[in-house]
PDB file of N, CA and C in Angstrom:
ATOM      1  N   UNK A   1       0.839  -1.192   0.000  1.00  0.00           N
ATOM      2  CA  UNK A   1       0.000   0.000   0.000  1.00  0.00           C
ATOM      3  C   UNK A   1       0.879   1.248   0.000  1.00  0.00           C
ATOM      4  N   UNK A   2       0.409   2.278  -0.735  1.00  0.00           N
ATOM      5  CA  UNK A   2       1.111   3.461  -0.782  1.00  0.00           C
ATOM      6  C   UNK A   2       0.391   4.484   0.345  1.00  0.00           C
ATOM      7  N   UNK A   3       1.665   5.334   1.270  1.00  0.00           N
ATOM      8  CA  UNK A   3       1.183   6.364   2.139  1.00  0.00           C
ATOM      9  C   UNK A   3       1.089   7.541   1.836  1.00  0.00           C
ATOM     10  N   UNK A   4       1.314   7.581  -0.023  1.00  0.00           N
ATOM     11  CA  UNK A   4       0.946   8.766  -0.775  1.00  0.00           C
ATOM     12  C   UNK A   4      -0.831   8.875  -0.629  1.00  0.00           C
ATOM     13  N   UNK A   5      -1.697  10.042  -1.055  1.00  0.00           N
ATOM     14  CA  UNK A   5      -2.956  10.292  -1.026  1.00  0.00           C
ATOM     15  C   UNK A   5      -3.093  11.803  -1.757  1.00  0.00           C
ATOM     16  N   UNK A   6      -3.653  10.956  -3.133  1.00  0.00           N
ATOM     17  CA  UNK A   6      -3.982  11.937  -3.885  1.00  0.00           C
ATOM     18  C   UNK A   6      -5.377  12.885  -3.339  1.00  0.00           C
ATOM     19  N   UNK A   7      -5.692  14.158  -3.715  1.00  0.00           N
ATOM     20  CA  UNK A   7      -6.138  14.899  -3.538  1.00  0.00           C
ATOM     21  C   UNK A   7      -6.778  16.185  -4.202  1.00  0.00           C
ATOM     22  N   UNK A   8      -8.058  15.577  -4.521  1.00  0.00           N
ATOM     23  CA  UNK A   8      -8.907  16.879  -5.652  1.00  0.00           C
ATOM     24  C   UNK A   8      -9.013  18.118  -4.656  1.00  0.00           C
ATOM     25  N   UNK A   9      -8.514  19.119  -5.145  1.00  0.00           N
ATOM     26  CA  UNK A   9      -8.935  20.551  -4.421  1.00  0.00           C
ATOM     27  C   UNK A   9      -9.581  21.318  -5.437  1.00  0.00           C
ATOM     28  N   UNK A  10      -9.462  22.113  -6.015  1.00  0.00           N
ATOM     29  CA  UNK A  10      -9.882  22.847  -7.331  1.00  0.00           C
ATOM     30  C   UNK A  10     -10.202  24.347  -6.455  1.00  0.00           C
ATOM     31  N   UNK A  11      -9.585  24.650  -6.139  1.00  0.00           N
ATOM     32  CA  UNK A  11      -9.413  26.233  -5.139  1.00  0.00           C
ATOM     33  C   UNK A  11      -8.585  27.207  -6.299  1.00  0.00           C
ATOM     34  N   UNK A  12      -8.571  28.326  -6.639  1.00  0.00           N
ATOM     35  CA  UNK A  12      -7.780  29.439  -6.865  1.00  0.00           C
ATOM     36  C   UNK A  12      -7.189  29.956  -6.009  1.00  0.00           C
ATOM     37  N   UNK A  13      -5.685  30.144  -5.706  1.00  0.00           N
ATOM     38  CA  UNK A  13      -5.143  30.864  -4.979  1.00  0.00           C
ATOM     39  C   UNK A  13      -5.651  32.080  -5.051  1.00  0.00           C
ATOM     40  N   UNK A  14      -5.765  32.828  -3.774  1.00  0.00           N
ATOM     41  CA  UNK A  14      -5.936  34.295  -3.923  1.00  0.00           C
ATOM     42  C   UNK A  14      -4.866  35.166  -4.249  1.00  0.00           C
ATOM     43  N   UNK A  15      -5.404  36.216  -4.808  1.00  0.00           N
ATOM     44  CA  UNK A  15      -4.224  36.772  -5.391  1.00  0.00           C
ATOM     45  C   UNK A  15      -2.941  36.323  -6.374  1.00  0.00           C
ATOM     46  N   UNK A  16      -3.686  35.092  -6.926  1.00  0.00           N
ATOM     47  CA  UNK A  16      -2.300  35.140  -8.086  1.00  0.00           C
ATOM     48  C   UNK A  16      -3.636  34.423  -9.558  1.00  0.00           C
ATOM     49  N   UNK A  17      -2.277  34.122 -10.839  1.00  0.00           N
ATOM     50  CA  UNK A  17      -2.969  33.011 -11.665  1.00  0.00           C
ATOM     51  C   UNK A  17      -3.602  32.066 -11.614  1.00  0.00           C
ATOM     52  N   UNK A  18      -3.229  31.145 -10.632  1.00  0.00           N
ATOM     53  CA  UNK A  18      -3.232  29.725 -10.009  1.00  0.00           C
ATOM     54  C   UNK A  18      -4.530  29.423  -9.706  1.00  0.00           C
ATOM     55  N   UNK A  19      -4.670  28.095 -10.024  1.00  0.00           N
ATOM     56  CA  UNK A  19      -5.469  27.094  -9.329  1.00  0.00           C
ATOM     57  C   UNK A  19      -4.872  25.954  -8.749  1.00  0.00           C
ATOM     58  N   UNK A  20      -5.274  25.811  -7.780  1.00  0.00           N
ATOM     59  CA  UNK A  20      -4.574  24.428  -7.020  1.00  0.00           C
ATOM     60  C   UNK A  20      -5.429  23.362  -7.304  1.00  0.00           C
ATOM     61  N   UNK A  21      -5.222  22.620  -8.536  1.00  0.00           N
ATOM     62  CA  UNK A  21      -6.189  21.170  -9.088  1.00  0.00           C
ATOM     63  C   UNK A  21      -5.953  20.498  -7.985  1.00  0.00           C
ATOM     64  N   UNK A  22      -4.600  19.640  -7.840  1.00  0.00           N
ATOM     65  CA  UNK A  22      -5.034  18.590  -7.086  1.00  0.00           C
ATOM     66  C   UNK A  22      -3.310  18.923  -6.023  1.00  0.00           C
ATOM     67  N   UNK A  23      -3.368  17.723  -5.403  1.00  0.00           N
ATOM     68  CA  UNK A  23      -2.050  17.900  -4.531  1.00  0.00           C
ATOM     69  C   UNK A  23      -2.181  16.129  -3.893  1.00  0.00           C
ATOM     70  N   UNK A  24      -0.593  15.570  -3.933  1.00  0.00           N
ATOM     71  CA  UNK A  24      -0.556  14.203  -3.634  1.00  0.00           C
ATOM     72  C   UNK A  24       0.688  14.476  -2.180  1.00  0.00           C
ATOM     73  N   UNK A  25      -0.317  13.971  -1.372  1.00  0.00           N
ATOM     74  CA  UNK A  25       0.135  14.101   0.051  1.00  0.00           C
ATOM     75  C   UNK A  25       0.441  13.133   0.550  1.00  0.00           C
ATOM     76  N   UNK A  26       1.803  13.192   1.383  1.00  0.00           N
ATOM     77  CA  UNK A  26       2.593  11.301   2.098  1.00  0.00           C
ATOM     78  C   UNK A  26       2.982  12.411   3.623  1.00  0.00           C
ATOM     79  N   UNK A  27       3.601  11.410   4.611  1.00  0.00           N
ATOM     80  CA  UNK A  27       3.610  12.090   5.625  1.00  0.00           C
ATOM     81  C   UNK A  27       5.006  12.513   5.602  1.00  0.00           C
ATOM     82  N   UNK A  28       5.852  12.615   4.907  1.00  0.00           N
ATOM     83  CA  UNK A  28       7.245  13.435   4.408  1.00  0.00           C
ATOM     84  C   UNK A  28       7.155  14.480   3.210  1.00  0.00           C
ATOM     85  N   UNK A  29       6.185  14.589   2.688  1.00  0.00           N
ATOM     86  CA  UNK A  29       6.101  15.443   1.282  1.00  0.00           C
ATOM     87  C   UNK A  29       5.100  15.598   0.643  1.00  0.00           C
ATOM     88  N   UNK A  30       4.915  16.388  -0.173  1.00  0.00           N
ATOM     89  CA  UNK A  30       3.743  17.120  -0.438  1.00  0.00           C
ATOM     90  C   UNK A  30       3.858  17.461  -2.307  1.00  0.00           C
ATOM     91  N   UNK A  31       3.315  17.252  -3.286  1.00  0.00           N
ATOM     92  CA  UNK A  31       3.108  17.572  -4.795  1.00  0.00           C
ATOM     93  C   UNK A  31       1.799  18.417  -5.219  1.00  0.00           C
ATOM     94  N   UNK A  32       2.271  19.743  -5.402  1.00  0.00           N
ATOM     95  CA  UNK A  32       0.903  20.558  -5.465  1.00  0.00           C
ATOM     96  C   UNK A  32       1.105  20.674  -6.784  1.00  0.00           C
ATOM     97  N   UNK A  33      -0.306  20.530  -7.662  1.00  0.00           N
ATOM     98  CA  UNK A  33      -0.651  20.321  -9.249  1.00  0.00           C
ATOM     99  C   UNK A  33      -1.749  21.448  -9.622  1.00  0.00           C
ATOM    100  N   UNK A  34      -0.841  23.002 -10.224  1.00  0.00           N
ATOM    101  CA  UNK A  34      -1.337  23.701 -10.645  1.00  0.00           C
ATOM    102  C   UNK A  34      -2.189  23.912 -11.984  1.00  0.00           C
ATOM    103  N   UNK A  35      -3.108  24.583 -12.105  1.00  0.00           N
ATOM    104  CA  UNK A  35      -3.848  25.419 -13.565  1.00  0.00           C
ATOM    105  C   UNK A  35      -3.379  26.467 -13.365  1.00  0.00           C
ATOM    106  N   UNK A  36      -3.132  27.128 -14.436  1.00  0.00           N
ATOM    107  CA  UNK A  36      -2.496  28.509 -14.737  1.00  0.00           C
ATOM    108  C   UNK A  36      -3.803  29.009 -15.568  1.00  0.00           C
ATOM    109  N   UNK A  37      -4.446  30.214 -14.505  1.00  0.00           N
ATOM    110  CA  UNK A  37      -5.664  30.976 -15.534  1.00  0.00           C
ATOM    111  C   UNK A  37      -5.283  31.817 -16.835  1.00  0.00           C
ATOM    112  N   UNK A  38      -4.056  32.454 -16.457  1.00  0.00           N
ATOM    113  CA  UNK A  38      -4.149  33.345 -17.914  1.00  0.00           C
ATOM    114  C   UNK A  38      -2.036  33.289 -17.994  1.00  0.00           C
ATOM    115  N   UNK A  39      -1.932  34.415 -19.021  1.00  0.00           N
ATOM    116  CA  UNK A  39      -1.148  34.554 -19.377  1.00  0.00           C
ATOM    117  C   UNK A  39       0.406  34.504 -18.392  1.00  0.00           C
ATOM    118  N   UNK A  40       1.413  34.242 -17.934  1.00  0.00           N
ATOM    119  CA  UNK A  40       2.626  34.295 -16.888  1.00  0.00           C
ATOM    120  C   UNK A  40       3.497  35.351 -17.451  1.00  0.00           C
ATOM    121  N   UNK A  41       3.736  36.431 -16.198  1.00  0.00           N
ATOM    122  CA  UNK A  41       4.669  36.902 -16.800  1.00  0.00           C
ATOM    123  C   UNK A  41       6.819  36.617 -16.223  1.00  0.00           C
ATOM    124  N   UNK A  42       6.812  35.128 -16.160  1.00  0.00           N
ATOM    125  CA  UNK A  42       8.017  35.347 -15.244  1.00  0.00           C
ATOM    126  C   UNK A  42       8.869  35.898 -15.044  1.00  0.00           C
ATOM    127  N   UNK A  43      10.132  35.809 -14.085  1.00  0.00           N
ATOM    128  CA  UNK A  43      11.190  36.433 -14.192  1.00  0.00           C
ATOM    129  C   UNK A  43      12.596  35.598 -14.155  1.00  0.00           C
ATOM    130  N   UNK A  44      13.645  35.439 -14.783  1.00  0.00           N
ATOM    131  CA  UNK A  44      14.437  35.136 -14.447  1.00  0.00           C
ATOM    132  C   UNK A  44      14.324  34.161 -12.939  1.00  0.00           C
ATOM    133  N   UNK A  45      15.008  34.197 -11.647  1.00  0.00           N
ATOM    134  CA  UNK A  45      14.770  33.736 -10.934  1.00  0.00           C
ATOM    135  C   UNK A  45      12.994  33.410 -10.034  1.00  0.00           C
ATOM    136  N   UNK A  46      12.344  33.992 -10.511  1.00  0.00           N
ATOM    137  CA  UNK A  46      10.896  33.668  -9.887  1.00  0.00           C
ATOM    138  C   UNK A  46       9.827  33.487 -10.727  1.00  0.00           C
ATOM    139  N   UNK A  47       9.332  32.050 -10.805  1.00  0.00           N
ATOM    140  CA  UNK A  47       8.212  31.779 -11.797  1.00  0.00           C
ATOM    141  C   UNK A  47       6.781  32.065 -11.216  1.00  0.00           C
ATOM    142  N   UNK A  48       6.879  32.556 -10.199  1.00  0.00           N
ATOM    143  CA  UNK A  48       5.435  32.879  -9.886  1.00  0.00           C
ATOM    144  C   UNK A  48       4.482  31.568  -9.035  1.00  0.00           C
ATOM    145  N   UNK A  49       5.223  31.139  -9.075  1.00  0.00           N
ATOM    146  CA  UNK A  49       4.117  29.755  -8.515  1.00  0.00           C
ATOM    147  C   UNK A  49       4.478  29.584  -6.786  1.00  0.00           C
ATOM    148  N   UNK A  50       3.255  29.591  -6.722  1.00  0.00           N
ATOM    149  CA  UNK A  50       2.744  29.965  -4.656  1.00  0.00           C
ATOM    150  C   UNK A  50       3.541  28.483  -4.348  1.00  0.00           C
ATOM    151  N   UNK A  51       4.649  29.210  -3.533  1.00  0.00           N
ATOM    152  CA  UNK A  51       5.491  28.467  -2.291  1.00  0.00           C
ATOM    153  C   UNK A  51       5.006  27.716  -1.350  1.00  0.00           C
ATOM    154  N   UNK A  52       4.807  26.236  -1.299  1.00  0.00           N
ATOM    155  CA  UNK A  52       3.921  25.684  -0.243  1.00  0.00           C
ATOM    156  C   UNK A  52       5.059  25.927   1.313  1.00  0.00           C
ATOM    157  N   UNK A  53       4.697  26.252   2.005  1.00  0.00           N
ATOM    158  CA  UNK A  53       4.965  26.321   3.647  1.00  0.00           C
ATOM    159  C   UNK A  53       4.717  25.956   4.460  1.00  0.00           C
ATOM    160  N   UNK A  54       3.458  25.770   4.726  1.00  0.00           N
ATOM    161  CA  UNK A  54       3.143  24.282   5.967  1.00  0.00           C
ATOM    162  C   UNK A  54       1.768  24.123   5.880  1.00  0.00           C
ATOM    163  N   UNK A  55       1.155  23.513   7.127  1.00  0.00           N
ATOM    164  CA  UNK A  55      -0.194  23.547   7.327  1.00  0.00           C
ATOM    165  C   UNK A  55      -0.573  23.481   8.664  1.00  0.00           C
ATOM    166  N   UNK A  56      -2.160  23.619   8.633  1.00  0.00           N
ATOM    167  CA  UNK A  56      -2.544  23.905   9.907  1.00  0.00           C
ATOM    168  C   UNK A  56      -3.670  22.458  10.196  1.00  0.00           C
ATOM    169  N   UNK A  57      -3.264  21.789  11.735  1.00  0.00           N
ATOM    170  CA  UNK A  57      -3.455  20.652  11.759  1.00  0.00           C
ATOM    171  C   UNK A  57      -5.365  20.969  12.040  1.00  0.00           C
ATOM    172  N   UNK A  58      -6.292  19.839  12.327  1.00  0.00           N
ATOM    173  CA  UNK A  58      -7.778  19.724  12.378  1.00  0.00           C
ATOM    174  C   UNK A  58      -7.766  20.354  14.137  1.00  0.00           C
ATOM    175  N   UNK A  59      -6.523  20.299  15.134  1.00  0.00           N
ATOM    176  CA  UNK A  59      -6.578  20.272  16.366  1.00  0.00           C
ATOM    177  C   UNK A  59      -6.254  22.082  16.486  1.00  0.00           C
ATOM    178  N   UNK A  60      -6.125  22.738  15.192  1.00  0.00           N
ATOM    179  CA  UNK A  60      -5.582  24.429  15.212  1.00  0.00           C
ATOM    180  C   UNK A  60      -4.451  24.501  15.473  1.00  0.00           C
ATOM    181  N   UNK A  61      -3.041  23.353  15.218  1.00  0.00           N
ATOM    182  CA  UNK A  61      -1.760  23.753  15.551  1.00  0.00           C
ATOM    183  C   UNK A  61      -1.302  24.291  14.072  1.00  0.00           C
ATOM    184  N   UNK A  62      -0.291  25.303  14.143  1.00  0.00           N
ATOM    185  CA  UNK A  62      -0.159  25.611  13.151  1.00  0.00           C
ATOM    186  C   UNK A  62       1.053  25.439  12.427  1.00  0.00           C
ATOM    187  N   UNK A  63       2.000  24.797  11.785  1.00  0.00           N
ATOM    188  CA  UNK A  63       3.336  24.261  11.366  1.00  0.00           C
ATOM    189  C   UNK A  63       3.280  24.831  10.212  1.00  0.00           C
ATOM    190  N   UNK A  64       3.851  26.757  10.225  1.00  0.00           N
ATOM    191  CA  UNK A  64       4.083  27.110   9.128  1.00  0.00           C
ATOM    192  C   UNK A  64       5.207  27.243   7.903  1.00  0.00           C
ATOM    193  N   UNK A  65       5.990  26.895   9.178  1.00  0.00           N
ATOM    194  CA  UNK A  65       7.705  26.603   8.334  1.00  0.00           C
ATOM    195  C   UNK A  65       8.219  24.915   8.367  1.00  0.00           C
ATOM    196  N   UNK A  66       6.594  23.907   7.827  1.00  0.00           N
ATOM    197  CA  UNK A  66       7.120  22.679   7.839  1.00  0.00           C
ATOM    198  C   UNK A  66       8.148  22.507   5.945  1.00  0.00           C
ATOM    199  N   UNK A  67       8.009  23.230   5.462  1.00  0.00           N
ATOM    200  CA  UNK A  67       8.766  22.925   4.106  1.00  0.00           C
ATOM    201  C   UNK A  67       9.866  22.857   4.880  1.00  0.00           C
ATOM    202  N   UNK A  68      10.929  22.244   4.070  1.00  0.00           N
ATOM    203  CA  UNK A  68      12.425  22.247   4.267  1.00  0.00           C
ATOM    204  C   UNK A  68      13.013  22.498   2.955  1.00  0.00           C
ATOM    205  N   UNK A  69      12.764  21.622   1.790  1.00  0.00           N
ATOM    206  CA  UNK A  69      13.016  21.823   0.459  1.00  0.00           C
ATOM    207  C   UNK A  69      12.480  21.529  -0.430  1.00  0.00           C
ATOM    208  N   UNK A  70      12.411  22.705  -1.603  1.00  0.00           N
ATOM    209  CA  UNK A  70      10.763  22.260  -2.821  1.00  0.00           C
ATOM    210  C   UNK A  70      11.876  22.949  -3.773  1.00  0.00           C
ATOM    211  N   UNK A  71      11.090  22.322  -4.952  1.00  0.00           N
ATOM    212  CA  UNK A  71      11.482  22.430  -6.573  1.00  0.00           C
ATOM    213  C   UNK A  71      10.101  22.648  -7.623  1.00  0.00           C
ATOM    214  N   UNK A  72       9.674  23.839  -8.171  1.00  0.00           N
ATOM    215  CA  UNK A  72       8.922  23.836  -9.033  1.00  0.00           C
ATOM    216  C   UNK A  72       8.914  24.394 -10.085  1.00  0.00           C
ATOM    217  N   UNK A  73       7.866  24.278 -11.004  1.00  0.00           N
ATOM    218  CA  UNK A  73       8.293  24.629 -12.601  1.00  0.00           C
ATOM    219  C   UNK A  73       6.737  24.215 -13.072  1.00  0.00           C
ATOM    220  N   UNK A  74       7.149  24.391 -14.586  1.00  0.00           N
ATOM    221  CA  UNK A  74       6.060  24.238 -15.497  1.00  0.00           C
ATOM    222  C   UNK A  74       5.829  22.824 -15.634  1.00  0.00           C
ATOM    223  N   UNK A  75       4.975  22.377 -16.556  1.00  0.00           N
ATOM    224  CA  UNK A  75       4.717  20.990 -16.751  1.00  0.00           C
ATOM    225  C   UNK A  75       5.868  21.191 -18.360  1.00  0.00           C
ATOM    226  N   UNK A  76       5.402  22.383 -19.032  1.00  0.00           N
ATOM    227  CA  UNK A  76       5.654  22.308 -20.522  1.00  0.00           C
ATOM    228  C   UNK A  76       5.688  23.897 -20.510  1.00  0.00           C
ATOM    229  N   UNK A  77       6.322  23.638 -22.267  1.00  0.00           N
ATOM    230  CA  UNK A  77       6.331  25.165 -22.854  1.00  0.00           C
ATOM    231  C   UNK A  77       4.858  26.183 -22.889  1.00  0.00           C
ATOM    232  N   UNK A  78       4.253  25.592 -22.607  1.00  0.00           N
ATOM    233  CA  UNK A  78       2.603  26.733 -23.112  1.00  0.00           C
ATOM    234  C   UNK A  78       2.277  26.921 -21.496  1.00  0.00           C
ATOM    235  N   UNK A  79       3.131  26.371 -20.379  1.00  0.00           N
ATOM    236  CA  UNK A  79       2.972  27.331 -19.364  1.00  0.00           C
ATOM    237  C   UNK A  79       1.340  27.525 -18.397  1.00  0.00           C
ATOM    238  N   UNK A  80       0.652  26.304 -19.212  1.00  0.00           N
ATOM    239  CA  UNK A  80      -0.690  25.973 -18.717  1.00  0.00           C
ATOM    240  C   UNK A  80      -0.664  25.701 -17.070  1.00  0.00           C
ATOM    241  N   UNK A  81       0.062  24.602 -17.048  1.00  0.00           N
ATOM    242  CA  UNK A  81       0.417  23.535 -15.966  1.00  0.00           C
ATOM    243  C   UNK A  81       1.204  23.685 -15.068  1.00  0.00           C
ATOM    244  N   UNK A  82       1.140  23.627 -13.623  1.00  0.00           N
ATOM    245  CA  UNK A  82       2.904  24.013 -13.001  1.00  0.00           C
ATOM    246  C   UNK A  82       2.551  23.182 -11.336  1.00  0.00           C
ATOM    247  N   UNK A  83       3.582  23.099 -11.347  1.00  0.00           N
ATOM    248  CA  UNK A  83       3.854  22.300  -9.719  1.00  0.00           C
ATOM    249  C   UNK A  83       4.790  22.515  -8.906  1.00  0.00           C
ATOM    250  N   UNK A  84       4.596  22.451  -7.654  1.00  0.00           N
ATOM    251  CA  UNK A  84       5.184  22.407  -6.644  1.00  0.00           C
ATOM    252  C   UNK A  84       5.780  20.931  -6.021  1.00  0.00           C
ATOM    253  N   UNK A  85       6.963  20.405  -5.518  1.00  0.00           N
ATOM    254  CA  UNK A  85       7.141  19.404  -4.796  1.00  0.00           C
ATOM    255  C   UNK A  85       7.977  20.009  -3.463  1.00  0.00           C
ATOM    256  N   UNK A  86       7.666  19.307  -2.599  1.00  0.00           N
ATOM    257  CA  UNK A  86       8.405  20.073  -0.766  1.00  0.00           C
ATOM    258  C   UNK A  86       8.458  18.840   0.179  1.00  0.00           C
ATOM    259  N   UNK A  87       9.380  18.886   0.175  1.00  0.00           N
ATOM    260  CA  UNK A  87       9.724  17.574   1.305  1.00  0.00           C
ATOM    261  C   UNK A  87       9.544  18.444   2.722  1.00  0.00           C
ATOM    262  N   UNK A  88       8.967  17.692   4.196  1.00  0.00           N
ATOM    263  CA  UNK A  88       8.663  18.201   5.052  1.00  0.00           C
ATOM    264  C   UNK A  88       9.895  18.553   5.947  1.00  0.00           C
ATOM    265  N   UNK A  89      10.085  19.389   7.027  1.00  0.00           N
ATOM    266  CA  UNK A  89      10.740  19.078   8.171  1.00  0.00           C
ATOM    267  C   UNK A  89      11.007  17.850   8.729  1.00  0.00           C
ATOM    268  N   UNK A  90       9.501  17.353   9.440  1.00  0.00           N
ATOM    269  CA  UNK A  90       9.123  16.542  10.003  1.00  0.00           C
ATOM    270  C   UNK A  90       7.917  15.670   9.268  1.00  0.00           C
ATOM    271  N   UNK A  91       7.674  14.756  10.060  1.00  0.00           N
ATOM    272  CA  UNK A  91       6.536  13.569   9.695  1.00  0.00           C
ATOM    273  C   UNK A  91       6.051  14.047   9.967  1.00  0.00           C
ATOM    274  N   UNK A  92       4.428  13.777   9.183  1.00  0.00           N
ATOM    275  CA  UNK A  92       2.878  14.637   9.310  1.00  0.00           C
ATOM    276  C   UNK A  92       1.875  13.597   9.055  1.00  0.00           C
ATOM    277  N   UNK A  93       1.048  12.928   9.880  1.00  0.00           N
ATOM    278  CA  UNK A  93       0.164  12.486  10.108  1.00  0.00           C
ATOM    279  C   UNK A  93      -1.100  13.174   9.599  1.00  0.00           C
ATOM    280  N   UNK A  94      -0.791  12.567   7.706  1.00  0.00           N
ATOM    281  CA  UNK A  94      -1.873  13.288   6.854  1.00  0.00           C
ATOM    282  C   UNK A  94      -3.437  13.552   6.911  1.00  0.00           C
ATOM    283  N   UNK A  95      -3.549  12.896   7.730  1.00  0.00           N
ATOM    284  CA  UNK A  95      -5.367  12.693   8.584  1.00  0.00           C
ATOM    285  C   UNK A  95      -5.281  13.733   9.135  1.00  0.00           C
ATOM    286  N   UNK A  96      -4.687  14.498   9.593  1.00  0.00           N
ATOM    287  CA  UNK A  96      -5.008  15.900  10.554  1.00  0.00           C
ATOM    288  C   UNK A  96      -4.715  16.838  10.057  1.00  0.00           C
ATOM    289  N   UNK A  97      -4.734  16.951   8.700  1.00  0.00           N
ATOM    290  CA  UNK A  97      -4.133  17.800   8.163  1.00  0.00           C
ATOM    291  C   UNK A  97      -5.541  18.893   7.521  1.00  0.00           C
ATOM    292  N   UNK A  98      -5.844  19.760   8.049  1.00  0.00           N
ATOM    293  CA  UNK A  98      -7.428  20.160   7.566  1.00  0.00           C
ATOM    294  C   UNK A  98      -7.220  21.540   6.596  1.00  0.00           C
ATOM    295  N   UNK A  99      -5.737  22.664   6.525  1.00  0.00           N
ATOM    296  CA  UNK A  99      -5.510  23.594   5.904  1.00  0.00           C
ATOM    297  C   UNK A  99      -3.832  23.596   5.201  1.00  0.00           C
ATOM    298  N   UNK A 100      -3.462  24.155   4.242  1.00  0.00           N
ATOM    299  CA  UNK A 100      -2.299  23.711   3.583  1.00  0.00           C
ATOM    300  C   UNK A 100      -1.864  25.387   3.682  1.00  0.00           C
ATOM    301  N   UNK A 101      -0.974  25.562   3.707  1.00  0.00           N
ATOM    302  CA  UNK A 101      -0.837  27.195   3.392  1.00  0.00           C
ATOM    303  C   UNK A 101       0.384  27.546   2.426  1.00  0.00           C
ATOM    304  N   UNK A 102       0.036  28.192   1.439  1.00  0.00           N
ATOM    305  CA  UNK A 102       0.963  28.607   0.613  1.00  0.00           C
ATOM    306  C   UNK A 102       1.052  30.154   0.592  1.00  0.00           C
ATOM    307  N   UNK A 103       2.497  30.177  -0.236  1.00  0.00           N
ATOM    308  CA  UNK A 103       3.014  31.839   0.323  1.00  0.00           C
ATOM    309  C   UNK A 103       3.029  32.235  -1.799  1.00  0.00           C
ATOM    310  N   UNK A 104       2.370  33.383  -1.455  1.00  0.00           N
ATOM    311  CA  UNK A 104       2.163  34.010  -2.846  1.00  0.00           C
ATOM    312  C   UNK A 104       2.792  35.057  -3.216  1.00  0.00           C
ATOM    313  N   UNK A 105       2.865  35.693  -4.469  1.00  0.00           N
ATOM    314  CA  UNK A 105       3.909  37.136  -4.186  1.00  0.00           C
ATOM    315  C   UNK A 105       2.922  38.240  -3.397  1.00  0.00           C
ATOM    316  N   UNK A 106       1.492  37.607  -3.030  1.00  0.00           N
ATOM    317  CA  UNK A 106       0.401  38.633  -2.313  1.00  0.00           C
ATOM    318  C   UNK A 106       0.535  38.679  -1.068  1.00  0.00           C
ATOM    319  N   UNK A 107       1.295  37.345  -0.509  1.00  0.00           N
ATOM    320  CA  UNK A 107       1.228  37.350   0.910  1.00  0.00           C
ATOM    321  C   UNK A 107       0.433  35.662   1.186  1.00  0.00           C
ATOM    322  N   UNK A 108       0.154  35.574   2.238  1.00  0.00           N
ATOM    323  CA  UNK A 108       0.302  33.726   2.790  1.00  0.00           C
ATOM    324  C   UNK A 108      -1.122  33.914   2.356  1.00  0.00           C
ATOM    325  N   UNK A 109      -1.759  32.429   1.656  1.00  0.00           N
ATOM    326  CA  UNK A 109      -3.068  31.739   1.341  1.00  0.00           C
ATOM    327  C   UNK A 109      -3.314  30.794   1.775  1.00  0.00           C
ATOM    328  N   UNK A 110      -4.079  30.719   2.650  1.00  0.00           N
ATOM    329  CA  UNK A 110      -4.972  29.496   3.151  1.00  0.00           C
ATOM    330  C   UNK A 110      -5.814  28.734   2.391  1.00  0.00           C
ATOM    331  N   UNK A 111      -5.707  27.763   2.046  1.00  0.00           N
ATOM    332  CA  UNK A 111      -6.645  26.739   1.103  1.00  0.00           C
ATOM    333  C   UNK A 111      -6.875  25.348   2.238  1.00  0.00           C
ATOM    334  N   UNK A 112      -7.828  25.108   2.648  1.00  0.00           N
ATOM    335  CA  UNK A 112      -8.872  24.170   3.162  1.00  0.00           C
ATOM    336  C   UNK A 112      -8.873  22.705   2.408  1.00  0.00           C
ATOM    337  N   UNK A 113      -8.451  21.519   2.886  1.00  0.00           N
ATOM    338  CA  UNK A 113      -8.721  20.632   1.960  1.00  0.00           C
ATOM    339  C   UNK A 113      -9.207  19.277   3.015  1.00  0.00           C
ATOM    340  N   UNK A 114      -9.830  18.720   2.005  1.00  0.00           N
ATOM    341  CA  UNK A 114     -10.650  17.297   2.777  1.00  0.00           C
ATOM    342  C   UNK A 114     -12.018  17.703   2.712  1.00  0.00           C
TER     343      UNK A 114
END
């Protein structure tokens, strides 16, 4: 059995392009699977795509600096598609996991999942 657990969200980040389709969650790491609404304008070092940072457990604890290290990018050239991957600090007991929070160039977004 796998302790990965895929995950339909279909939320828009606030304040940016993004939609957060789906996200595949294990209790070391995290794969967030973007839609891109319109056009990107990147930069050199910053593609625009919301920084996952931690989450907030079902009990209200809040582990906002659980990332340690993430890598993201496009799927492809037309810039539709884009993802996030972030390995945790620590182990996370994905059942309690009730809010994900990502950091945008707007400032931190709360997205709700389950």
């Amino acid at each position: 059995t796998s302790l990965t657990e895929m995950i339909t969200v279909g939320e828009e980040v606030e304040g940016t392009m993004f939609v957060l389709e789906s996200m595949e969650i294990s209790p070391v790491s995290i794969k967030l699977n973007f839609h891109v609404t319109s056009e990107i304008n990147s930069h050199e070092d910053v593609n625009g795509i919301p920084d996952f940072c931690g989450v907030v457990l079902k009990d209200g604890t809040r582990l906002p600096y659980l990332s340690s290290q993430s890598m993201s990018g496009f799927t492809d050239n037309t810039l539709s598609e884009a993802y996030e991957i972030s390995a945790f600090e620590q182990v996370i007991d994905t059942e309690q996991i009730s809010v994900i929070l990502l950091q945008s160039e707007t400032g931190m977004v709360e997205i709700a999942i389950k």
